[in-house]
Protein backbone atom coordinates (compact mmCIF):
# COMPACT_ATOMS: atom_id res chain seq x y z
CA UNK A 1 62.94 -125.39 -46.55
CA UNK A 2 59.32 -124.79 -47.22
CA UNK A 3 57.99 -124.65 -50.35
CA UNK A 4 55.35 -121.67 -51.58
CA UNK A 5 52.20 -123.41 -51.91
CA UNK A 6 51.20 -121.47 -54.83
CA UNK A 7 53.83 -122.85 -56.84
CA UNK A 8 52.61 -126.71 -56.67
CA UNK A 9 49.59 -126.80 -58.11
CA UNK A 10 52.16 -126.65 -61.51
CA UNK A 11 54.03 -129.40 -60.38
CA UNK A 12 52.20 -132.53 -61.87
CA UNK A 13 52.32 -130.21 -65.58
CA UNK A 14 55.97 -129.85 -65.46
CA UNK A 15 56.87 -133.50 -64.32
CA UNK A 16 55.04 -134.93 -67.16
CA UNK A 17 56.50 -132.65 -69.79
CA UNK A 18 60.28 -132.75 -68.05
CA UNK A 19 60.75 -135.83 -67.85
CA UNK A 20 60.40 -136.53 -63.98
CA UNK A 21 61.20 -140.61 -64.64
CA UNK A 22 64.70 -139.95 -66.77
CA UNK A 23 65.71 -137.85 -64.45
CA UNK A 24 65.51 -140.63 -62.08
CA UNK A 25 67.07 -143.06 -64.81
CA UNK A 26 69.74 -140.70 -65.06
CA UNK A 27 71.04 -140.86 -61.60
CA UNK A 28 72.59 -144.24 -61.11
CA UNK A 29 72.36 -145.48 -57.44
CA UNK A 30 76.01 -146.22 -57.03
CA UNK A 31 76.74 -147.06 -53.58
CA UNK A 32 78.55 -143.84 -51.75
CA UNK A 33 80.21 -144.77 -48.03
CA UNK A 34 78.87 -143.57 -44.73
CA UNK A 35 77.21 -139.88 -44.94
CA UNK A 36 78.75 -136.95 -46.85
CA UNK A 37 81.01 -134.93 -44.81
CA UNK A 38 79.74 -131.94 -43.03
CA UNK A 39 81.36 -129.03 -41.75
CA UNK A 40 79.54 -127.08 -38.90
CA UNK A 41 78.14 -122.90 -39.33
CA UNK A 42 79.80 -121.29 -36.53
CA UNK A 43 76.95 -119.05 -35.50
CA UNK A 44 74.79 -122.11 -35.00
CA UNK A 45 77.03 -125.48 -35.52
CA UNK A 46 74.25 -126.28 -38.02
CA UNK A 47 76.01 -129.34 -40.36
CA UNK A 48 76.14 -128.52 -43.83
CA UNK A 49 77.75 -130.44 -46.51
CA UNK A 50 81.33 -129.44 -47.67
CA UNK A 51 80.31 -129.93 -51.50
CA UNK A 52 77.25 -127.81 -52.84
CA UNK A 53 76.64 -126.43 -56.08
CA UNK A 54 77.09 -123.47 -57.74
CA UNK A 55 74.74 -122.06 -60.64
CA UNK A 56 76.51 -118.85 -62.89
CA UNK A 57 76.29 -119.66 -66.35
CA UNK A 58 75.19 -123.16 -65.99
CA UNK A 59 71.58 -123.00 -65.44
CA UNK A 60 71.00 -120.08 -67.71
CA UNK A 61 68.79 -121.84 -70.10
CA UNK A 62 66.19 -119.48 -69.97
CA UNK A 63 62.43 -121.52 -70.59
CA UNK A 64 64.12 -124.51 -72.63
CA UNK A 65 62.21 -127.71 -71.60
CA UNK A 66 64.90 -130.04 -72.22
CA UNK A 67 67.47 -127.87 -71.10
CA UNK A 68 65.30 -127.45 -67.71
CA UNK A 69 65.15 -131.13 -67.29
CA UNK A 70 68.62 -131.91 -67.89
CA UNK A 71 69.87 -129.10 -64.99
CA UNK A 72 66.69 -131.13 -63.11
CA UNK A 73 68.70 -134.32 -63.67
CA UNK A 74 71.49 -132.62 -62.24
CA UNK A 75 70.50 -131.07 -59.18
CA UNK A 76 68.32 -135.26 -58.52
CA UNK A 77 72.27 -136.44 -58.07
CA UNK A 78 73.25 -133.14 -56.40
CA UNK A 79 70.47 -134.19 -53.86
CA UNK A 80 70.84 -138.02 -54.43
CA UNK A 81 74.46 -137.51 -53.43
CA UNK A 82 73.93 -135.77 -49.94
CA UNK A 83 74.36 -132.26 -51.22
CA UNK A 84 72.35 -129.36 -49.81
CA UNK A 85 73.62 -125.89 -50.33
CA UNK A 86 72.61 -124.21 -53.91
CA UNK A 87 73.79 -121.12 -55.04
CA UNK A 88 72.98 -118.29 -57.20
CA UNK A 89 72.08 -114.57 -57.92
CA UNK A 90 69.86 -112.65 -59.49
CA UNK A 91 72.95 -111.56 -61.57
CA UNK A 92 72.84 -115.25 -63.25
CA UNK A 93 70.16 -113.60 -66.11
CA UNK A 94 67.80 -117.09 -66.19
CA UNK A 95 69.52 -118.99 -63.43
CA UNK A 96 66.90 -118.39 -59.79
CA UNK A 97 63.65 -118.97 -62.43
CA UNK A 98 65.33 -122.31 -63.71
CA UNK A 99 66.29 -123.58 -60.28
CA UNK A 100 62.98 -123.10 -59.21
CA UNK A 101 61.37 -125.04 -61.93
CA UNK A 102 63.62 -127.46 -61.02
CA UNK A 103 62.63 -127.33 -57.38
CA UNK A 104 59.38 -127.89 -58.90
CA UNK A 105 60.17 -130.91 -61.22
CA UNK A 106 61.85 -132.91 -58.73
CA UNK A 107 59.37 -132.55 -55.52
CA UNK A 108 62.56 -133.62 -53.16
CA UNK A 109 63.77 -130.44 -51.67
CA UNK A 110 63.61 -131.29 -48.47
CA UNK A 111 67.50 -131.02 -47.91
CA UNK A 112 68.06 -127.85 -50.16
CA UNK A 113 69.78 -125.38 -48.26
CA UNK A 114 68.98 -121.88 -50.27
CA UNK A 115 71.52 -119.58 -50.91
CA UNK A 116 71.16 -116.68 -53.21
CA UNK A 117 72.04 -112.84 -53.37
CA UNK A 118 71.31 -109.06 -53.35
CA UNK A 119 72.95 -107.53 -56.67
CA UNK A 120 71.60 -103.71 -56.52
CA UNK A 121 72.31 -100.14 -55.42
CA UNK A 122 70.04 -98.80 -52.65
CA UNK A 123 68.00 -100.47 -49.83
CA UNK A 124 63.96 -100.31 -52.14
CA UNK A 125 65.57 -101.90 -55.22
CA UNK A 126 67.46 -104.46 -52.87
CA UNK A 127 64.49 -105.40 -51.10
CA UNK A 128 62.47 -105.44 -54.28
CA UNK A 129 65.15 -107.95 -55.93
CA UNK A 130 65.25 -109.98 -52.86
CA UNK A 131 61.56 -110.50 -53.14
CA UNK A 132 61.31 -111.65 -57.18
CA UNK A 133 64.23 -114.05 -56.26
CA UNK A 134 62.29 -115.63 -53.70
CA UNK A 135 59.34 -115.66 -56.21
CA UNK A 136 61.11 -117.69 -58.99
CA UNK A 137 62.99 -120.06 -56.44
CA UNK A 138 59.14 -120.75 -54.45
CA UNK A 139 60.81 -120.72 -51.51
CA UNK A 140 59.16 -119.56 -48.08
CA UNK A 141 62.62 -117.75 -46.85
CA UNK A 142 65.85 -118.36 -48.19
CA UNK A 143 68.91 -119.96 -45.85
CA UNK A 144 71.34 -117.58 -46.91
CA UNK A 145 71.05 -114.16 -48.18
CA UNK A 146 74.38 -112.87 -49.65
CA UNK A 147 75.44 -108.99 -50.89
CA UNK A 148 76.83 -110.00 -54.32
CA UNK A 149 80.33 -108.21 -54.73
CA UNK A 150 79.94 -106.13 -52.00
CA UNK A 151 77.87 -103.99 -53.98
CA UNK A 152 76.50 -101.07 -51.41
CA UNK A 153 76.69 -103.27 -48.34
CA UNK A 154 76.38 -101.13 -45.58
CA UNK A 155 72.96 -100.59 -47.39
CA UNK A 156 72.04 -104.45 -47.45
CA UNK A 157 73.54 -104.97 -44.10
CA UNK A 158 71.04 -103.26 -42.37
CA UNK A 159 68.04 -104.50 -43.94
CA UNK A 160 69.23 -108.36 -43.64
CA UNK A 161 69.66 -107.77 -40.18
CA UNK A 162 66.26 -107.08 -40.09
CA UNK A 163 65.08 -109.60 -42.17
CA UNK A 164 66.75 -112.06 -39.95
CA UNK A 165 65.43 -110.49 -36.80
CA UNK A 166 62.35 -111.23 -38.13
CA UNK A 167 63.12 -114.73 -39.32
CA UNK A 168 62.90 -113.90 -43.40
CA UNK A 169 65.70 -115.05 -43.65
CA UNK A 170 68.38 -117.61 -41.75
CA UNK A 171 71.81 -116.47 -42.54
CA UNK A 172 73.56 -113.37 -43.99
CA UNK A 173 76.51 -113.01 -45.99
CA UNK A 174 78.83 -111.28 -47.95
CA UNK A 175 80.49 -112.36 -51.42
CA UNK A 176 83.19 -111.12 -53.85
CA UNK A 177 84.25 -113.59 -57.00
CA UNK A 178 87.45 -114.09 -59.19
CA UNK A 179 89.95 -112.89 -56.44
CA UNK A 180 89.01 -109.38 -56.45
CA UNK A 181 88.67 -106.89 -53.37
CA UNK A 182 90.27 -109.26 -50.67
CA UNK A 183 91.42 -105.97 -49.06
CA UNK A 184 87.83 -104.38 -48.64
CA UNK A 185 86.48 -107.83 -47.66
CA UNK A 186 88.36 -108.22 -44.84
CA UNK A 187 87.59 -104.99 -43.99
CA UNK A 188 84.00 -105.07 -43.63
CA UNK A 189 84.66 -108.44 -41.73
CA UNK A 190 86.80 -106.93 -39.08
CA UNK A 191 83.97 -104.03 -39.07
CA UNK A 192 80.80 -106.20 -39.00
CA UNK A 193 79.86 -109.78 -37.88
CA UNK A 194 78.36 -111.80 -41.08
CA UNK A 195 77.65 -115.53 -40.43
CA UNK A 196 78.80 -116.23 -44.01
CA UNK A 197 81.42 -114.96 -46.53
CA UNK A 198 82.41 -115.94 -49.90
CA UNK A 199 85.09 -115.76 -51.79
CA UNK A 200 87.63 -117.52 -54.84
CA UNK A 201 90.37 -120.25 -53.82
CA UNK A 202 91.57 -123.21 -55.73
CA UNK A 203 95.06 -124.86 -56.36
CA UNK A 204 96.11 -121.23 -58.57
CA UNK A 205 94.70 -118.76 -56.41
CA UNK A 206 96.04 -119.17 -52.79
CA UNK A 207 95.73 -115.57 -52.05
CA UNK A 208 93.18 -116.11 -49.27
CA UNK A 209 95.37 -118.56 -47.73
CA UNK A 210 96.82 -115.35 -45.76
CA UNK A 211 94.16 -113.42 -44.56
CA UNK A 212 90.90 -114.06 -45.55
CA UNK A 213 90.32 -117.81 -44.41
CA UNK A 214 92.41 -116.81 -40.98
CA UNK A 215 90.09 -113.92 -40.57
CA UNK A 216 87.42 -115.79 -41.21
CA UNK A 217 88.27 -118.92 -38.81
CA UNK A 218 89.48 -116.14 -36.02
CA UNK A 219 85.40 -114.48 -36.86
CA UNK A 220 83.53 -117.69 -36.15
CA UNK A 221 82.40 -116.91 -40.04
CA UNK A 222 81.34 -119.86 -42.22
CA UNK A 223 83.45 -119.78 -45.87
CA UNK A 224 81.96 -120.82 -48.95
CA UNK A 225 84.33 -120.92 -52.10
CA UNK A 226 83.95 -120.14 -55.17
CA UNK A 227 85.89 -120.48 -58.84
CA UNK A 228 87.34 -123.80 -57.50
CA UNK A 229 88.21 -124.66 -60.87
CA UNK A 230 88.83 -121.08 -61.95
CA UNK A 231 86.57 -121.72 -64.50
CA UNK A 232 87.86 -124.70 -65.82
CA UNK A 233 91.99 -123.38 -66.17
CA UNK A 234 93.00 -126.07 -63.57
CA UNK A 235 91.31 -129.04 -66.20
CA UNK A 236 93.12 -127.68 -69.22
CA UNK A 237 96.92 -127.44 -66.85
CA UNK A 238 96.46 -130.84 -65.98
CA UNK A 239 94.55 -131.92 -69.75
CA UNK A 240 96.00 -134.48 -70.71
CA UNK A 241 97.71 -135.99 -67.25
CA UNK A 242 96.93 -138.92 -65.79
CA UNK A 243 96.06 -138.94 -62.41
CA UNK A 244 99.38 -138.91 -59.61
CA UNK A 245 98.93 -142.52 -58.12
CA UNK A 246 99.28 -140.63 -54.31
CA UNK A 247 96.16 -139.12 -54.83
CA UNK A 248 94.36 -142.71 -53.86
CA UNK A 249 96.25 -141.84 -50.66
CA UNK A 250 93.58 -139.14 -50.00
CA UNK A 251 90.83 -141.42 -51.58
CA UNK A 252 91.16 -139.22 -55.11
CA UNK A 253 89.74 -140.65 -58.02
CA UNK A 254 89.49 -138.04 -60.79
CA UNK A 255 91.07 -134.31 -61.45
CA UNK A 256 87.71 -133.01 -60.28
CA UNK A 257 88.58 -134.44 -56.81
CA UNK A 258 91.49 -133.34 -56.67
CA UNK A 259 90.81 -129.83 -57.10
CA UNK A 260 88.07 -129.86 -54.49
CA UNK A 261 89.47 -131.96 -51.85
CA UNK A 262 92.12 -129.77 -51.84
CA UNK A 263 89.55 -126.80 -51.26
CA UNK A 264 87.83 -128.85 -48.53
CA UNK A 265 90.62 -129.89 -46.56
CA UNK A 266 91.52 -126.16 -45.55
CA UNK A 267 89.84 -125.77 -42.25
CA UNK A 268 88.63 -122.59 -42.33
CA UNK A 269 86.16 -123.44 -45.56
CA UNK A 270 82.80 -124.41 -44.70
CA UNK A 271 81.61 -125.58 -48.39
CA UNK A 272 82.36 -125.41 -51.95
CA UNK A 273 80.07 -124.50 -54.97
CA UNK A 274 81.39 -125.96 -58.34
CA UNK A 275 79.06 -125.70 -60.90
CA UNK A 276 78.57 -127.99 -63.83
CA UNK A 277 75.63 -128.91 -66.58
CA UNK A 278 76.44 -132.52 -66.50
CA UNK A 279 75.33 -135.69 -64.49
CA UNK A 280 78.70 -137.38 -64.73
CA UNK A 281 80.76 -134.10 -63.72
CA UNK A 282 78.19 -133.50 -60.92
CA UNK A 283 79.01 -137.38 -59.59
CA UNK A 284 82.47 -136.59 -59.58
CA UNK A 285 82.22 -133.13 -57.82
CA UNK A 286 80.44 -134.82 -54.99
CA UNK A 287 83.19 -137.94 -54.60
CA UNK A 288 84.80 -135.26 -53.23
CA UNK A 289 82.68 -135.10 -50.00
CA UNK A 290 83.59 -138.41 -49.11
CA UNK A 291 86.37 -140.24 -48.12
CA UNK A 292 89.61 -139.24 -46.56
CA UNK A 293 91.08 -135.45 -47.11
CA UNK A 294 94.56 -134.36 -47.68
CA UNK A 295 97.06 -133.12 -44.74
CA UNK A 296 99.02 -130.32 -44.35
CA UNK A 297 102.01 -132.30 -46.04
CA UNK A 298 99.75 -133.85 -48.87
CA UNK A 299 98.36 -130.30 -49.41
CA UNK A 300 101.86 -128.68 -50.18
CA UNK A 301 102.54 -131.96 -52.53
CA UNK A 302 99.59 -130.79 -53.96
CA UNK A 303 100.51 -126.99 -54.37
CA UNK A 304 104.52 -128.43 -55.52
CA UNK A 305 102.79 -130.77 -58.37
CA UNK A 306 100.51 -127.61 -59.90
CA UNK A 307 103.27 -125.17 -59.75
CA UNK A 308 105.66 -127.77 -61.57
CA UNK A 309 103.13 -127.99 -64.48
């Protein structure tokens, strides 16, 4: 990912006032095994790690400087950890301008894989949106380019095609969010070829389990999830719980892991975005890209133990 020259001359200015050496501080080197895992995009077998990050609600801090560094402390372990993908929309108010500051702070974005979204009726306004996103992230071209919600997509569709013909962009995509329209996403899959699609699964919402992660896997379509923690229902069902002792049989060490390797270990999904404000929580959320995953008969124990709760 190349970074807009324009936007580094600021660099230097926001380090000092950010707090460029606590963020290091703040992002212990604790030894992590072997790589991250990857999973591969099926349009190009390009290796992207399973765990990214996700960015609604948590990085809308609007121009805070000590909010900004502390989502810049963050996204240093996101990085430091082997993570790649980051993901947001222009629906996220504060959220593209605060990741790009951060972008800025760190100077280590070498990895990022970009991953953002069109949220607006009609092809000008789309394309005008698309732009100012790409402003506030200072990115040259973004990875991914998703239609947020599906929201006029046939619209979209044909100017991301374009964009990618003429190499704006690298990947395009299609999103819906809290389990909604899984009938008119598969749709427009079986209609159109999109190298990604996103969508919610997690331990309480299996729904996608039986068609749209098939569909997806039968599409040679890359899946990134969203919700995994429904937005933090699965912490308060298991609040208070200590941790099953077979979970170390899949190399589980906290809840957080054991929402997400159960996410990862589905085939079909490419990555998954959690999102969190904290160092400690984002440490945790990427544990879950390494070490052994969860089989078929682990996953059902899994499914059993939630259900029983």
């Amino acid at each position: 990912m190349n970074r807009d020259p324009a936007s580094l001359k600021r660099r230097r200015f926001l380090q000092g006032i950010m707090g460029l050496a606590a963020a290091s501080r703040l992002s212990p080197g604790i030894a992590l095994p072997q790589a991250i895992r990857t999973r591969p995009i099926p349009v190009s077998d390009e290796q992207v790690p399973v765990i990214g990050m996700g960015t609604w609600q948590t990085f809308d801090v609007d121009d805070d400087p000590e909010l900004v560094a502390a989502r810049a402390r963050v996204l240093k372990t996101f990085f430091d950890r082997g993570g790649s993908m980051v993901d947001s929309s222009p629906m996220y108010n504060s959220s593209e301008q605060v990741i790009g500051k951060c972008l800025e702070i760190l100077d280590n974005d070498a990895g990022l894989f970009s991953a953002t979204k069109v949220w607006t009726p009609g092809r000008w306004l789309g394309i005008k949106q698309m732009q100012r996103s790409q402003r506030l992230w200072g990115v040259s071209r973004f990875d991914l380019m998703q239609i947020h919600n599906m929201l006029d997509w046939e619209t979209h569709l044909e100017t991301l095609k374009a964009w990618k013909a003429d190499g704006k962009i690298r990947y395009i995509g299609i999103t819906t969010s809290h389990g909604r329209r899984h009938k008119a996403l598969a749709e427009a899959l079986e209609r159109e070829h999109f190298d990604f699609v996103q969508f919610t699964y997690n331990l309480l919402d299996r729904e996608a389990e039986q068609r749209l992660l098939p569909l997806a896997a039968e599409r040679g379509t890359a899946v990134v999830i969203n919700r995994p923690f429904r937005h933090g229902d699965l912490f308060y069902k298991v609040q208070g719980k200590p941790l099953p002792t077979w979970a170390g049989e899949f190399d589980c060490a906290n809840w957080a892991q054991f929402f997400l390797k159960f996410i990862v270990s589905h085939p079909a999904v490419t990555v998954v975005i959690p999102a969190t404000t904290r160092v400690d929580h984002m440490q945790e959320n990427m544990g879950s890209g390494y070490g052994r995953l969860p089989g078929p008969a682990m996953r059902q124990r899994m499914v059993r133990y939630m259900e029983a709760l």
